[in-house]
C-alpha atoms as a PDB file:
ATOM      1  CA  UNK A   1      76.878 -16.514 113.602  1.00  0.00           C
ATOM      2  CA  UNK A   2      78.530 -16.876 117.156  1.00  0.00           C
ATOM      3  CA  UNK A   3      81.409 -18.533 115.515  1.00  0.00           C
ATOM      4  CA  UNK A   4      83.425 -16.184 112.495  1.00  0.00           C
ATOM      5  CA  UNK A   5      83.880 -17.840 109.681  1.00  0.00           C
ATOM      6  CA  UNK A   6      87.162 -18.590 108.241  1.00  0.00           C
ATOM      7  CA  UNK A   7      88.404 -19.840 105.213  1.00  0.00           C
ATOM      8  CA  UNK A   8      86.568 -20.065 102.181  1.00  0.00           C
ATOM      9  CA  UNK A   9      84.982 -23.115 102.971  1.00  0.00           C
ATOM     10  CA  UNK A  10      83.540 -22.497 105.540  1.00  0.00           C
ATOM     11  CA  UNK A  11      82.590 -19.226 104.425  1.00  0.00           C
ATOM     12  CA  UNK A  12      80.593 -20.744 101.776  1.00  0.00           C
ATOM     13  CA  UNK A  13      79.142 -22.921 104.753  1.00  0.00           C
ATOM     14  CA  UNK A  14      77.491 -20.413 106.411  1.00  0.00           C
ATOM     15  CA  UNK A  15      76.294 -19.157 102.856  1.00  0.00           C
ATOM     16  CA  UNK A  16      74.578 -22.662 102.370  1.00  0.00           C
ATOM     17  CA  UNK A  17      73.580 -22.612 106.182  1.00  0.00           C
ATOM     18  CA  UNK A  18      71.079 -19.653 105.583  1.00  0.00           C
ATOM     19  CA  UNK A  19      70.329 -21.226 102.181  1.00  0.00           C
ATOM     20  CA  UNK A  20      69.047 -24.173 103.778  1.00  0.00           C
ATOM     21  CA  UNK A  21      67.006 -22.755 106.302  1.00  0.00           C
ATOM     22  CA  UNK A  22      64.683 -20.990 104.199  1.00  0.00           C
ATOM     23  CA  UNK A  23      64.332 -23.475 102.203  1.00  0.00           C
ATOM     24  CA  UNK A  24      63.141 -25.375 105.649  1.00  0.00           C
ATOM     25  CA  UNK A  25      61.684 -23.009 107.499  1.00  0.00           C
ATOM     26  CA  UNK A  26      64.552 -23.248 110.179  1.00  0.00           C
ATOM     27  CA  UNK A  27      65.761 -20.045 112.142  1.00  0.00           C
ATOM     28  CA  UNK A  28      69.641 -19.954 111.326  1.00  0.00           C
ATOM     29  CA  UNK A  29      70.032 -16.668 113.313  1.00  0.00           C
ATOM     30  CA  UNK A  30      72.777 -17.553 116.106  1.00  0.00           C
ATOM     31  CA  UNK A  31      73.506 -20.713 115.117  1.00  0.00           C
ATOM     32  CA  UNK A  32      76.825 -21.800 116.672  1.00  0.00           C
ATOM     33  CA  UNK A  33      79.275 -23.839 114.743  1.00  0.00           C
ATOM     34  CA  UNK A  34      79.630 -27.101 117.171  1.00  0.00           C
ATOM     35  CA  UNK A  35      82.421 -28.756 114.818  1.00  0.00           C
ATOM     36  CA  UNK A  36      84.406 -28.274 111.231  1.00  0.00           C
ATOM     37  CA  UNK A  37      86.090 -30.924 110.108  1.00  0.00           C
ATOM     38  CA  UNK A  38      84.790 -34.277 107.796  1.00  0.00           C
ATOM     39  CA  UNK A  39      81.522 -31.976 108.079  1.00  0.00           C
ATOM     40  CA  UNK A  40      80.748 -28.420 109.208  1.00  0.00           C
ATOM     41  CA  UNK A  41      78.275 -29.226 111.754  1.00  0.00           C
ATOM     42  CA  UNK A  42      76.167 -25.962 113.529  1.00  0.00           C
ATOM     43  CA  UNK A  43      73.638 -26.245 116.528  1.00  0.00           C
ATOM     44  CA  UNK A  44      70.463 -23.644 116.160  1.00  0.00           C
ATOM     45  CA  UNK A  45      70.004 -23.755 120.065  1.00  0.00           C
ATOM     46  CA  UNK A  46      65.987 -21.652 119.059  1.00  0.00           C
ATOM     47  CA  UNK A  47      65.261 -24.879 117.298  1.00  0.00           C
ATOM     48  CA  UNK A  48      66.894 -27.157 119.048  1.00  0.00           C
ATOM     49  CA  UNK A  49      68.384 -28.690 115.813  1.00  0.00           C
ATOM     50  CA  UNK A  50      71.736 -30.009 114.569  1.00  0.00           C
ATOM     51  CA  UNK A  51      72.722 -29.626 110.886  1.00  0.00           C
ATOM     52  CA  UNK A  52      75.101 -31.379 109.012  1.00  0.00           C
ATOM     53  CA  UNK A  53      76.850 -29.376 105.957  1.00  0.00           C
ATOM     54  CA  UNK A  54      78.920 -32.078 103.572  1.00  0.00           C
ATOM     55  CA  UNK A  55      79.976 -30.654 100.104  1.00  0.00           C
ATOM     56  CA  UNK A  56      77.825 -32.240  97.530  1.00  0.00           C
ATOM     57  CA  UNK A  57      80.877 -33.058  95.456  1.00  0.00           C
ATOM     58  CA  UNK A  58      81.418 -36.286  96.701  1.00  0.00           C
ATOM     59  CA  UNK A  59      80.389 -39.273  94.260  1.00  0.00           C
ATOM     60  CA  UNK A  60      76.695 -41.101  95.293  1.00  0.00           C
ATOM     61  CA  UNK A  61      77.411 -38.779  98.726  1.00  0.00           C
ATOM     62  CA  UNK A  62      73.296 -37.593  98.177  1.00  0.00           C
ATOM     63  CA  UNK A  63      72.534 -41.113  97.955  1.00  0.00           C
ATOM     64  CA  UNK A  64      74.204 -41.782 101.038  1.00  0.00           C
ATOM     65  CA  UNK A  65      72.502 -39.184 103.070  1.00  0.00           C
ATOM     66  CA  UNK A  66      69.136 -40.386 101.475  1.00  0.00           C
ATOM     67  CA  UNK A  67      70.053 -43.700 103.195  1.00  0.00           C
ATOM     68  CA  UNK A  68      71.529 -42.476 106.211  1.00  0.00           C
ATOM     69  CA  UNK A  69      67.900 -40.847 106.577  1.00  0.00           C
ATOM     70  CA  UNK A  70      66.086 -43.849 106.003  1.00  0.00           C
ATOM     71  CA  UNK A  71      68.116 -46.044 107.746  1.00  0.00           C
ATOM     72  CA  UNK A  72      67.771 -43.803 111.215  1.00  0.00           C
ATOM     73  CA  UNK A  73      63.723 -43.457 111.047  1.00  0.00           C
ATOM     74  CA  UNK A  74      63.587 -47.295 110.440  1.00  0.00           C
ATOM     75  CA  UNK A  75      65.256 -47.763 113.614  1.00  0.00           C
ATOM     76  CA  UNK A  76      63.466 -44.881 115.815  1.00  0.00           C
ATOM     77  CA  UNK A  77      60.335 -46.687 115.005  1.00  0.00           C
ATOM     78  CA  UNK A  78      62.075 -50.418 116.485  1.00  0.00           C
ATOM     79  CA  UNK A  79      63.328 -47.987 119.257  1.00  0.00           C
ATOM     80  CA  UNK A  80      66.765 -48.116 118.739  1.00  0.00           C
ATOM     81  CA  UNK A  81      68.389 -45.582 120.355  1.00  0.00           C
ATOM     82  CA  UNK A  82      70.059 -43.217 117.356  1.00  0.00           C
ATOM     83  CA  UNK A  83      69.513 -39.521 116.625  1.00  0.00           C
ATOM     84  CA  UNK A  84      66.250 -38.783 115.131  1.00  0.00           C
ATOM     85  CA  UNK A  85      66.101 -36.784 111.878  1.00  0.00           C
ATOM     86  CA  UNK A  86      63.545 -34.366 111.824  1.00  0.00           C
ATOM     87  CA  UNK A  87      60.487 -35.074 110.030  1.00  0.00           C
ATOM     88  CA  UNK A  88      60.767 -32.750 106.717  1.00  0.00           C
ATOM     89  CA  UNK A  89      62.059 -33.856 103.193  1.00  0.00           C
ATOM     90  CA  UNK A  90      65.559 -34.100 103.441  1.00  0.00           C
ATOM     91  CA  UNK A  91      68.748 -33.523 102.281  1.00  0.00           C
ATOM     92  CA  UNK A  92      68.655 -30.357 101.311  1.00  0.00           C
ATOM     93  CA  UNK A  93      70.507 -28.951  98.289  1.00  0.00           C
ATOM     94  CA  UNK A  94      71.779 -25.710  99.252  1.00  0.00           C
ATOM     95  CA  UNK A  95      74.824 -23.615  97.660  1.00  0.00           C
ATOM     96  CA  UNK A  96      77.015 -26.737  96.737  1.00  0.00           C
ATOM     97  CA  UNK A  97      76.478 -28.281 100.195  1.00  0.00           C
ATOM     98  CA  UNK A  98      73.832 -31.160 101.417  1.00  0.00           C
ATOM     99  CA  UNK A  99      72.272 -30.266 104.611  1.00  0.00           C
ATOM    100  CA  UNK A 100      70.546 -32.825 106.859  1.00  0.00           C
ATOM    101  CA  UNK A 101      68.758 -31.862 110.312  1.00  0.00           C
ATOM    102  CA  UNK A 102      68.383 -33.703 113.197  1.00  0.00           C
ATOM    103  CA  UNK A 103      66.794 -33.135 116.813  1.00  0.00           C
ATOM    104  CA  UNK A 104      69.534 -32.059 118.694  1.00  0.00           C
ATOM    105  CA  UNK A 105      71.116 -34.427 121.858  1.00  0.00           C
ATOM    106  CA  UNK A 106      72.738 -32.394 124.727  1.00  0.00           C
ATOM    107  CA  UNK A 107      75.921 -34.430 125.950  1.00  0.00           C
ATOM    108  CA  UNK A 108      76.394 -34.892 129.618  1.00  0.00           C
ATOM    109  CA  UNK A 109      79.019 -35.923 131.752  1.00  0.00           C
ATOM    110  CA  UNK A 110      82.626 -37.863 130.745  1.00  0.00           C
ATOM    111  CA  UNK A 111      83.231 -39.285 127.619  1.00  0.00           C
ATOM    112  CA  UNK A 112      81.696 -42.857 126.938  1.00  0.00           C
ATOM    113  CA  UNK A 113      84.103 -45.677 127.314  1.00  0.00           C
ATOM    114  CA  UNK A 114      84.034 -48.060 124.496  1.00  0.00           C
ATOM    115  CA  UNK A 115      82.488 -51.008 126.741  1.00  0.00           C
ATOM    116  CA  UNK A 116      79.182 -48.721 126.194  1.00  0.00           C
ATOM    117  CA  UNK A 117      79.345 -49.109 122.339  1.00  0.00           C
ATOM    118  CA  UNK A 118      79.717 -52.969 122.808  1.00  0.00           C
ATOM    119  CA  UNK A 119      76.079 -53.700 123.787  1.00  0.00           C
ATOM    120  CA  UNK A 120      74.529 -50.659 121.017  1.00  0.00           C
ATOM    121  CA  UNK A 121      76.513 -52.598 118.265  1.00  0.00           C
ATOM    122  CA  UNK A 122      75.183 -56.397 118.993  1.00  0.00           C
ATOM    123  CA  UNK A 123      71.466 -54.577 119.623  1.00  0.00           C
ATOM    124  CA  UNK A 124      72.263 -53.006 116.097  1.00  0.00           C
ATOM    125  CA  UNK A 125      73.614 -56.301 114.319  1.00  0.00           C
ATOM    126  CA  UNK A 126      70.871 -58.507 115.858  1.00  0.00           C
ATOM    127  CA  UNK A 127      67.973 -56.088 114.433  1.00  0.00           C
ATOM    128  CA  UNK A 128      65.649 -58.243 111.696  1.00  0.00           C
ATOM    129  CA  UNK A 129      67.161 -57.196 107.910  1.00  0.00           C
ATOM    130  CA  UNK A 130      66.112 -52.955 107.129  1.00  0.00           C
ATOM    131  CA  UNK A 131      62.993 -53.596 104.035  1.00  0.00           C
ATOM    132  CA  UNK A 132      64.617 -51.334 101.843  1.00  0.00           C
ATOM    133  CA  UNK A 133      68.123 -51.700  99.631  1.00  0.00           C
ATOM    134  CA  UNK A 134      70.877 -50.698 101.548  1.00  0.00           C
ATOM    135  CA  UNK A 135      74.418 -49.483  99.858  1.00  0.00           C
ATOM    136  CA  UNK A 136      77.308 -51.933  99.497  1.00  0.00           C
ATOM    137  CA  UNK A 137      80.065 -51.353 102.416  1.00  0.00           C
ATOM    138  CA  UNK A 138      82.826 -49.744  99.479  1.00  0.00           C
ATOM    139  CA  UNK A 139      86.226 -49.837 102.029  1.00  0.00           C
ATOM    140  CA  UNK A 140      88.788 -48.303  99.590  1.00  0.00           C
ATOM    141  CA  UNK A 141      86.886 -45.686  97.678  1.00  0.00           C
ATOM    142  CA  UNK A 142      86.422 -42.618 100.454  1.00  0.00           C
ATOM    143  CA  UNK A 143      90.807 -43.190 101.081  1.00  0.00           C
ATOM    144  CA  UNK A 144      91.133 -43.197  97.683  1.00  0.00           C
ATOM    145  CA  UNK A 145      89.205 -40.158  96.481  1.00  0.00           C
ATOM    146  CA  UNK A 146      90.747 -38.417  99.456  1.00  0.00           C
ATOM    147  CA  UNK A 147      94.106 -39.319  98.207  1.00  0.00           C
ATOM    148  CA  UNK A 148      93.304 -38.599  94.269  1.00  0.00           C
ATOM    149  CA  UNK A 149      92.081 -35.102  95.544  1.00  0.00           C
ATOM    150  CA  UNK A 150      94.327 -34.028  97.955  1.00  0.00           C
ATOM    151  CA  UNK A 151      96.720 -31.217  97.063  1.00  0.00           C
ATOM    152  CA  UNK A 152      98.873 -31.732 100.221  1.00  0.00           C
ATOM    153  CA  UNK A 153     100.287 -34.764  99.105  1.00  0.00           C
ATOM    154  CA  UNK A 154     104.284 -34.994  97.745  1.00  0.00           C
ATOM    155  CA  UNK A 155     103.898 -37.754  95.065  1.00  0.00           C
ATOM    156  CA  UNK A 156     106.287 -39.959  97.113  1.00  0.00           C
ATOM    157  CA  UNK A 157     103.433 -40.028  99.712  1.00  0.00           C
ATOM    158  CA  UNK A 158     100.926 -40.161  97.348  1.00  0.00           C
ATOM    159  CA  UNK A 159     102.311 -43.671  95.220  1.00  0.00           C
ATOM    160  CA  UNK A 160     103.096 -45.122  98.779  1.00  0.00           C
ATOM    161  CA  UNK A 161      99.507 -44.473  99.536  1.00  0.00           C
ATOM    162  CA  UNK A 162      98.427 -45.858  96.490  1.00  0.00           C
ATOM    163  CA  UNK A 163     100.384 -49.227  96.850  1.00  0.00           C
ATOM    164  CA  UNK A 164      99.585 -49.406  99.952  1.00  0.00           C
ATOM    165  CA  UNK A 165      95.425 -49.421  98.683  1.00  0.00           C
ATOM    166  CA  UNK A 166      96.228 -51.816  96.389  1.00  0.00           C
ATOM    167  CA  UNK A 167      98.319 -54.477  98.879  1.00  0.00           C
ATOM    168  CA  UNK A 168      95.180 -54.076 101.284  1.00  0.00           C
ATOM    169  CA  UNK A 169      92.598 -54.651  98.843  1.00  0.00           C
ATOM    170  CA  UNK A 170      94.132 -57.605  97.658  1.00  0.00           C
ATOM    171  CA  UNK A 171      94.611 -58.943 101.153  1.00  0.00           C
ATOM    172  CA  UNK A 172      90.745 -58.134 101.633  1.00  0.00           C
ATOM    173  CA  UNK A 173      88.706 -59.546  98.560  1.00  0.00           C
ATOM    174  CA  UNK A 174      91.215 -62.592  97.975  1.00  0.00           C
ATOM    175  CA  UNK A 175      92.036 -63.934 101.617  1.00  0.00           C
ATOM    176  CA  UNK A 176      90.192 -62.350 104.235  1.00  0.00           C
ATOM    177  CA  UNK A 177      86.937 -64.752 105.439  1.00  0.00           C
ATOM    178  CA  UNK A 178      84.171 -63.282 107.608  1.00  0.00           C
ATOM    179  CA  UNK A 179      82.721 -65.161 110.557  1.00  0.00           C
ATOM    180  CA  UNK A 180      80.190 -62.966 111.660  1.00  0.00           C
ATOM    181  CA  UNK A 181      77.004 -62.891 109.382  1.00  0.00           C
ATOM    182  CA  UNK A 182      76.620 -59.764 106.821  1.00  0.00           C
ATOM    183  CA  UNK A 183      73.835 -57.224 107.211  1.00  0.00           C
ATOM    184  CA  UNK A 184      73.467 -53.551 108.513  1.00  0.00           C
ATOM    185  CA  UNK A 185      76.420 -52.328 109.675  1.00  0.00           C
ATOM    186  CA  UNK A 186      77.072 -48.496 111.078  1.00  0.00           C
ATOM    187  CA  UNK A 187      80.553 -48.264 109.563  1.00  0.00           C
ATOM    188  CA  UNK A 188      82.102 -45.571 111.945  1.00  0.00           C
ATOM    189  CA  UNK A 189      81.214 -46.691 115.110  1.00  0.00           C
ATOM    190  CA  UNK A 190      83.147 -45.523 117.740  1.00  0.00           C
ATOM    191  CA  UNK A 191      83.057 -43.681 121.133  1.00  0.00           C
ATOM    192  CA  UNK A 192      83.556 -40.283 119.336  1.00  0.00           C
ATOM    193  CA  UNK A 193      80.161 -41.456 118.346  1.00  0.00           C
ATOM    194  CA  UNK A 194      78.275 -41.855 121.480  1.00  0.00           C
ATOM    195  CA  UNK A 195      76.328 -38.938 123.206  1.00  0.00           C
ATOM    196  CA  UNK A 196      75.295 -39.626 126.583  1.00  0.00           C
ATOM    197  CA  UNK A 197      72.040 -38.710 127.513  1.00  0.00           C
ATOM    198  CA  UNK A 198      69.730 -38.922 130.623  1.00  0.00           C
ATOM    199  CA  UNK A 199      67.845 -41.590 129.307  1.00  0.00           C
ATOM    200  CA  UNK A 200      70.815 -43.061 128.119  1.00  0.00           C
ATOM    201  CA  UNK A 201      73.391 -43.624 125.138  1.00  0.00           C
ATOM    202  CA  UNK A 202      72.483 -42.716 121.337  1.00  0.00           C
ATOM    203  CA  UNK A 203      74.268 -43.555 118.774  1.00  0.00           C
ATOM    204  CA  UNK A 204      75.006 -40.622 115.995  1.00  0.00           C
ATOM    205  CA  UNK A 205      76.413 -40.004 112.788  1.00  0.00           C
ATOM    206  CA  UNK A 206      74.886 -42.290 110.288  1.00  0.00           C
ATOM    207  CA  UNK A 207      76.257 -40.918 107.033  1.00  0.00           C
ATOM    208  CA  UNK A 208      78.336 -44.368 106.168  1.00  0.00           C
ATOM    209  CA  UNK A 209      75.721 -46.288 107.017  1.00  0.00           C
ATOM    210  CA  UNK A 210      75.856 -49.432 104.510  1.00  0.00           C
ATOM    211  CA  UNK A 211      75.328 -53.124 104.403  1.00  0.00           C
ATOM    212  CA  UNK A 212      78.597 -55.131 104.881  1.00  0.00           C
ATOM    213  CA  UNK A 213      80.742 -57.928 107.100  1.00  0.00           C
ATOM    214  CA  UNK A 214      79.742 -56.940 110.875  1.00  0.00           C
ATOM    215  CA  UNK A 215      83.280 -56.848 111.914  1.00  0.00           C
ATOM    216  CA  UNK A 216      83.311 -53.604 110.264  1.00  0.00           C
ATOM    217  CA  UNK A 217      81.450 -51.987 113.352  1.00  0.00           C
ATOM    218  CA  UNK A 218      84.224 -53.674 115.783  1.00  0.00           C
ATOM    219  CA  UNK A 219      87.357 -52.656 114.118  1.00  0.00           C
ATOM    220  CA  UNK A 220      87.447 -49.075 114.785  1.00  0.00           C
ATOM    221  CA  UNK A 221      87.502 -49.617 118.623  1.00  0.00           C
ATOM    222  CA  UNK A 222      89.709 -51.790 118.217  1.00  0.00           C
ATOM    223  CA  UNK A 223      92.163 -50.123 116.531  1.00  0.00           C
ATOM    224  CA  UNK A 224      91.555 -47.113 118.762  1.00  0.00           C
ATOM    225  CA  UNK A 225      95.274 -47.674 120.560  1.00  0.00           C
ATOM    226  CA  UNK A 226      96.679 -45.473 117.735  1.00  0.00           C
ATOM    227  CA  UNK A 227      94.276 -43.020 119.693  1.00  0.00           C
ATOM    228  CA  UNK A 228      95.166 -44.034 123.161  1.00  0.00           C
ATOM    229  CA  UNK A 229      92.714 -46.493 123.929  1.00  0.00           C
ATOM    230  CA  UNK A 230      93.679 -49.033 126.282  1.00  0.00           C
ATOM    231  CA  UNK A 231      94.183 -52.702 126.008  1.00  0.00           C
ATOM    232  CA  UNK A 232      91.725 -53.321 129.036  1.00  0.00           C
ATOM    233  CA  UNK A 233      89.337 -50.959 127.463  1.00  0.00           C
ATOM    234  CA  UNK A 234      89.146 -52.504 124.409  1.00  0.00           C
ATOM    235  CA  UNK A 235      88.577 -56.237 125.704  1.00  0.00           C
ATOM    236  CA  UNK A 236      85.745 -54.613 127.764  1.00  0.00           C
ATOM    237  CA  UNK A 237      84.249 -53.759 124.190  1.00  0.00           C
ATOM    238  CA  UNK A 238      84.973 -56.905 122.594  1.00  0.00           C
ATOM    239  CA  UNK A 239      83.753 -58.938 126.108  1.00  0.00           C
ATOM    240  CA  UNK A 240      80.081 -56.069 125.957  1.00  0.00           C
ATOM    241  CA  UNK A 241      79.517 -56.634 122.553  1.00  0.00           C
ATOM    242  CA  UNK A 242      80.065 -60.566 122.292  1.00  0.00           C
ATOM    243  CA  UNK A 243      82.667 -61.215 120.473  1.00  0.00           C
ATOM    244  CA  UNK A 244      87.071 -60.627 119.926  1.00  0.00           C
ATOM    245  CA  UNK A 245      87.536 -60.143 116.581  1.00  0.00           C
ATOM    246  CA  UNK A 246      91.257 -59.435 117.512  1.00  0.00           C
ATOM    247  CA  UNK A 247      91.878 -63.690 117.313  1.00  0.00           C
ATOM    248  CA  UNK A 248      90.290 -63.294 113.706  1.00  0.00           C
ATOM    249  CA  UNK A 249      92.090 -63.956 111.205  1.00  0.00           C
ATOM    250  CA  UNK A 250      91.614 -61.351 108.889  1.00  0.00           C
ATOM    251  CA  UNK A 251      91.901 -58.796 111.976  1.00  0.00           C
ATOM    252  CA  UNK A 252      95.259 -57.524 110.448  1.00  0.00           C
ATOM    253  CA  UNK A 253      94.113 -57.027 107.181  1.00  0.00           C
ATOM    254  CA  UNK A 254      91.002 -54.941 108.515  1.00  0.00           C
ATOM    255  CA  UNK A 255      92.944 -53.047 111.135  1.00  0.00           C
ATOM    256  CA  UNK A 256      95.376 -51.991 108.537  1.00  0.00           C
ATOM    257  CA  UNK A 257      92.653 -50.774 106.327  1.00  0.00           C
ATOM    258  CA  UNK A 258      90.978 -48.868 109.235  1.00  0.00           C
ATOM    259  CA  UNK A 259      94.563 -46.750 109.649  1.00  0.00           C
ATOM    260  CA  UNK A 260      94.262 -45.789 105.915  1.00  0.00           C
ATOM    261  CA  UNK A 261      90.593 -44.971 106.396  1.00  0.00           C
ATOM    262  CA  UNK A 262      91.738 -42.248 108.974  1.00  0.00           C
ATOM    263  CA  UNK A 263      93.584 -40.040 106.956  1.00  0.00           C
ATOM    264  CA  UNK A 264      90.559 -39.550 104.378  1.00  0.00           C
ATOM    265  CA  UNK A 265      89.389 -36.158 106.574  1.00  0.00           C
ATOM    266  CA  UNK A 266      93.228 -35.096 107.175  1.00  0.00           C
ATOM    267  CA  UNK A 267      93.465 -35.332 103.427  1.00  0.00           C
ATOM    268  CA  UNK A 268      90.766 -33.229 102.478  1.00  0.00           C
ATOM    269  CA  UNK A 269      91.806 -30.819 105.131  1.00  0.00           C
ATOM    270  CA  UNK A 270      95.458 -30.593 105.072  1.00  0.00           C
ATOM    271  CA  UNK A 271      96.056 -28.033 102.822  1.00  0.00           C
ATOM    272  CA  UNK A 272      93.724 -25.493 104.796  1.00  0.00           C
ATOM    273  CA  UNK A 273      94.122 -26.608 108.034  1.00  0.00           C
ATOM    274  CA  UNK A 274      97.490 -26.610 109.787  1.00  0.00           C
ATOM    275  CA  UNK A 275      96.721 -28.909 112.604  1.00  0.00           C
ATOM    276  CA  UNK A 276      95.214 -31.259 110.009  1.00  0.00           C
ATOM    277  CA  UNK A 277      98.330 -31.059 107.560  1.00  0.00           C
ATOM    278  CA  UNK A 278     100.955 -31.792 110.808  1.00  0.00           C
ATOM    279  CA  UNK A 279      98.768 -34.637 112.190  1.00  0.00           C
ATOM    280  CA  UNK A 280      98.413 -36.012 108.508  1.00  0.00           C
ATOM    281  CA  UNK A 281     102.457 -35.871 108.677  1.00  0.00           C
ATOM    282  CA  UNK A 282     102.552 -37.347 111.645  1.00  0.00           C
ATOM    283  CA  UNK A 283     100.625 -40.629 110.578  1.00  0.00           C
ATOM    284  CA  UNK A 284     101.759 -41.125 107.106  1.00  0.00           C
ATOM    285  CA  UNK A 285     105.663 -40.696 108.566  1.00  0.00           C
ATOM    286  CA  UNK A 286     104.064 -43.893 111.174  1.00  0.00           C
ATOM    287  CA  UNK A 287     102.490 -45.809 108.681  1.00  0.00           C
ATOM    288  CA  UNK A 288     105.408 -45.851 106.314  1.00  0.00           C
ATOM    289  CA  UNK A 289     107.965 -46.353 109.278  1.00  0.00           C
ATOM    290  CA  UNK A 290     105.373 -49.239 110.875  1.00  0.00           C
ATOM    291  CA  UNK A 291     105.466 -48.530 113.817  1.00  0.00           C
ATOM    292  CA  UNK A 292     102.692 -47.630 116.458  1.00  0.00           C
ATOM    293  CA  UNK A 293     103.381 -44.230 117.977  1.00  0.00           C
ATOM    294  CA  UNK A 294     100.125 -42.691 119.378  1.00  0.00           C
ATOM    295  CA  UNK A 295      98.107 -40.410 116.385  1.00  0.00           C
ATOM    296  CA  UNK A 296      96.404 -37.614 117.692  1.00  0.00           C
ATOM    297  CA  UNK A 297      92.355 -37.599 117.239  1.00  0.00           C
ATOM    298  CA  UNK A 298      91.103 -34.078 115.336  1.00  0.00           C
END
């Protein structure tokens, strides 16, 4: 490994890493860890491969790779331009960890702006319906494992957190009315998401990928001022992909939700991860004060 390990689970990464490539046939040797975080993600630059290491202790998580799988070759055969999977029977099982593998996208020049997801996300949402069953968009039940599990949490923060799932949810399944139609829906999408290529921008990281209210895929950008997006930069989006959901409705009730869906990774993370456990802090000491001081992306 280019990259030391550190910390047991990441340690027991780089276990399942060799784990999964001889059960694939990969070369592991050299493989450089490209990001640890939700996932620990690792480039093998021989094979000119990403893969994606998620614990497999996550409830129906297998199930959503299987689908996040499916979903992406259905749409490199309509030409959509996603990350391709690589062609071999996948996820892998490997030491506790699923391991998906997928042709590797160099990233060139500055960050996308957001008004280059707009047009991706209408091409997405106006695609004919996927022929296969697709999971049910679930918008509480990642926050709320990550908040059952979590062993950073003071049980002040964790009841406030708990009330505050349950005033949401309420707000969501008993007043909130969609106006765009229902259907395939990303269900991360994002900038962070974009990799700019020569031929163009892909969209990546499929692993939420679900069937639910398209708004879903519009909510994240435009909640991205907690992350420093700009006001202009987000009406580009809305004004590229078709449609301001901020004169919705139900906006509030959906931006809200998105805030809580951001701590899931700083949960999980906080207790080995200093950065993670200040920034996690940080937004809970926002969210109960309600204000909207910037939160720092990780």
């Amino acid at each position: 490994m280019t990259i030391a390990a550190e910390g047991s689970l990441l340690s027991r990464a780089v276990v399942a890493l060799a784990e999964s490539g001889r059960q694939t046939g990969l070369d592991t040797g050299g493989a450089t860890l490209m990001r640890d975080f939700a996932n620990a993600v690792y480039h093998l630059a021989g094979e000119k491969v990403v893969v994606r290491l998620t614990e497999a202790t996550t409830p129906g998580r297998y199930d959503r790779l299987v689908t996040s799988i499916k979903v992406t070759r259905w749409l490199a055969e309509r030409g959509f331009p996603s990350v391709r999977p690589l062609e071999i029977k996948q996820p892998v099982v490997a030491e506790g960890f699923l391991a998906t593998f997928w042709h590797h996208e160099e990233h060139i020049g500055p960050p996308p702006d957001p008004a280059q997801l707009g047009p991706l996300l209408r091409r997405l949402h106006d695609l004919p319906p996927v022929p296969f069953d697709l999971p049910t968009h679930d918008p509480f039940g990642g926050v709320r494992r990550a908040i059952d599990a979590s062993v950073a949490l003071a049980r002040d923060d964790r009841d406030w957190l708990i009330g505050r799932c349950e005033a949401l949810a309420e707000a969501y399944y008993e007043r909130v009315e969609f106006v765009l139609p229902y259907g395939l829906v990303h269900a991360d999408a994002h900038r962070g998401n974009l990799i700019r290529t020569p031929g163009g921008f892909l969209l990546c990281d499929w692993d939420g990928v679900c069937a639910g209210p398209r708004e879903i895929d519009l909510i994240p950008t435009l909640q991205g001022g907690r992350f420093g997006l700009t006001e202009r930069q987000r009406a580009n989006f809305s004004e590229t992909y078709g449609y301001d959901a901020t004169g919705w409705e139900g906006y509030p009730v959906l931006r809200d939700m998105r805030e809580l869906q951001t701590l899931t990774a700083v949960l999980r993370n906080a207790h080995r991860d200093r950065t993670a456990r200040e920034e996690l802090r940080h937004r809970l000491d926002s969210l109960r004060a309600g204000d909207d001081r910037l939160w720092h992306p990780l």
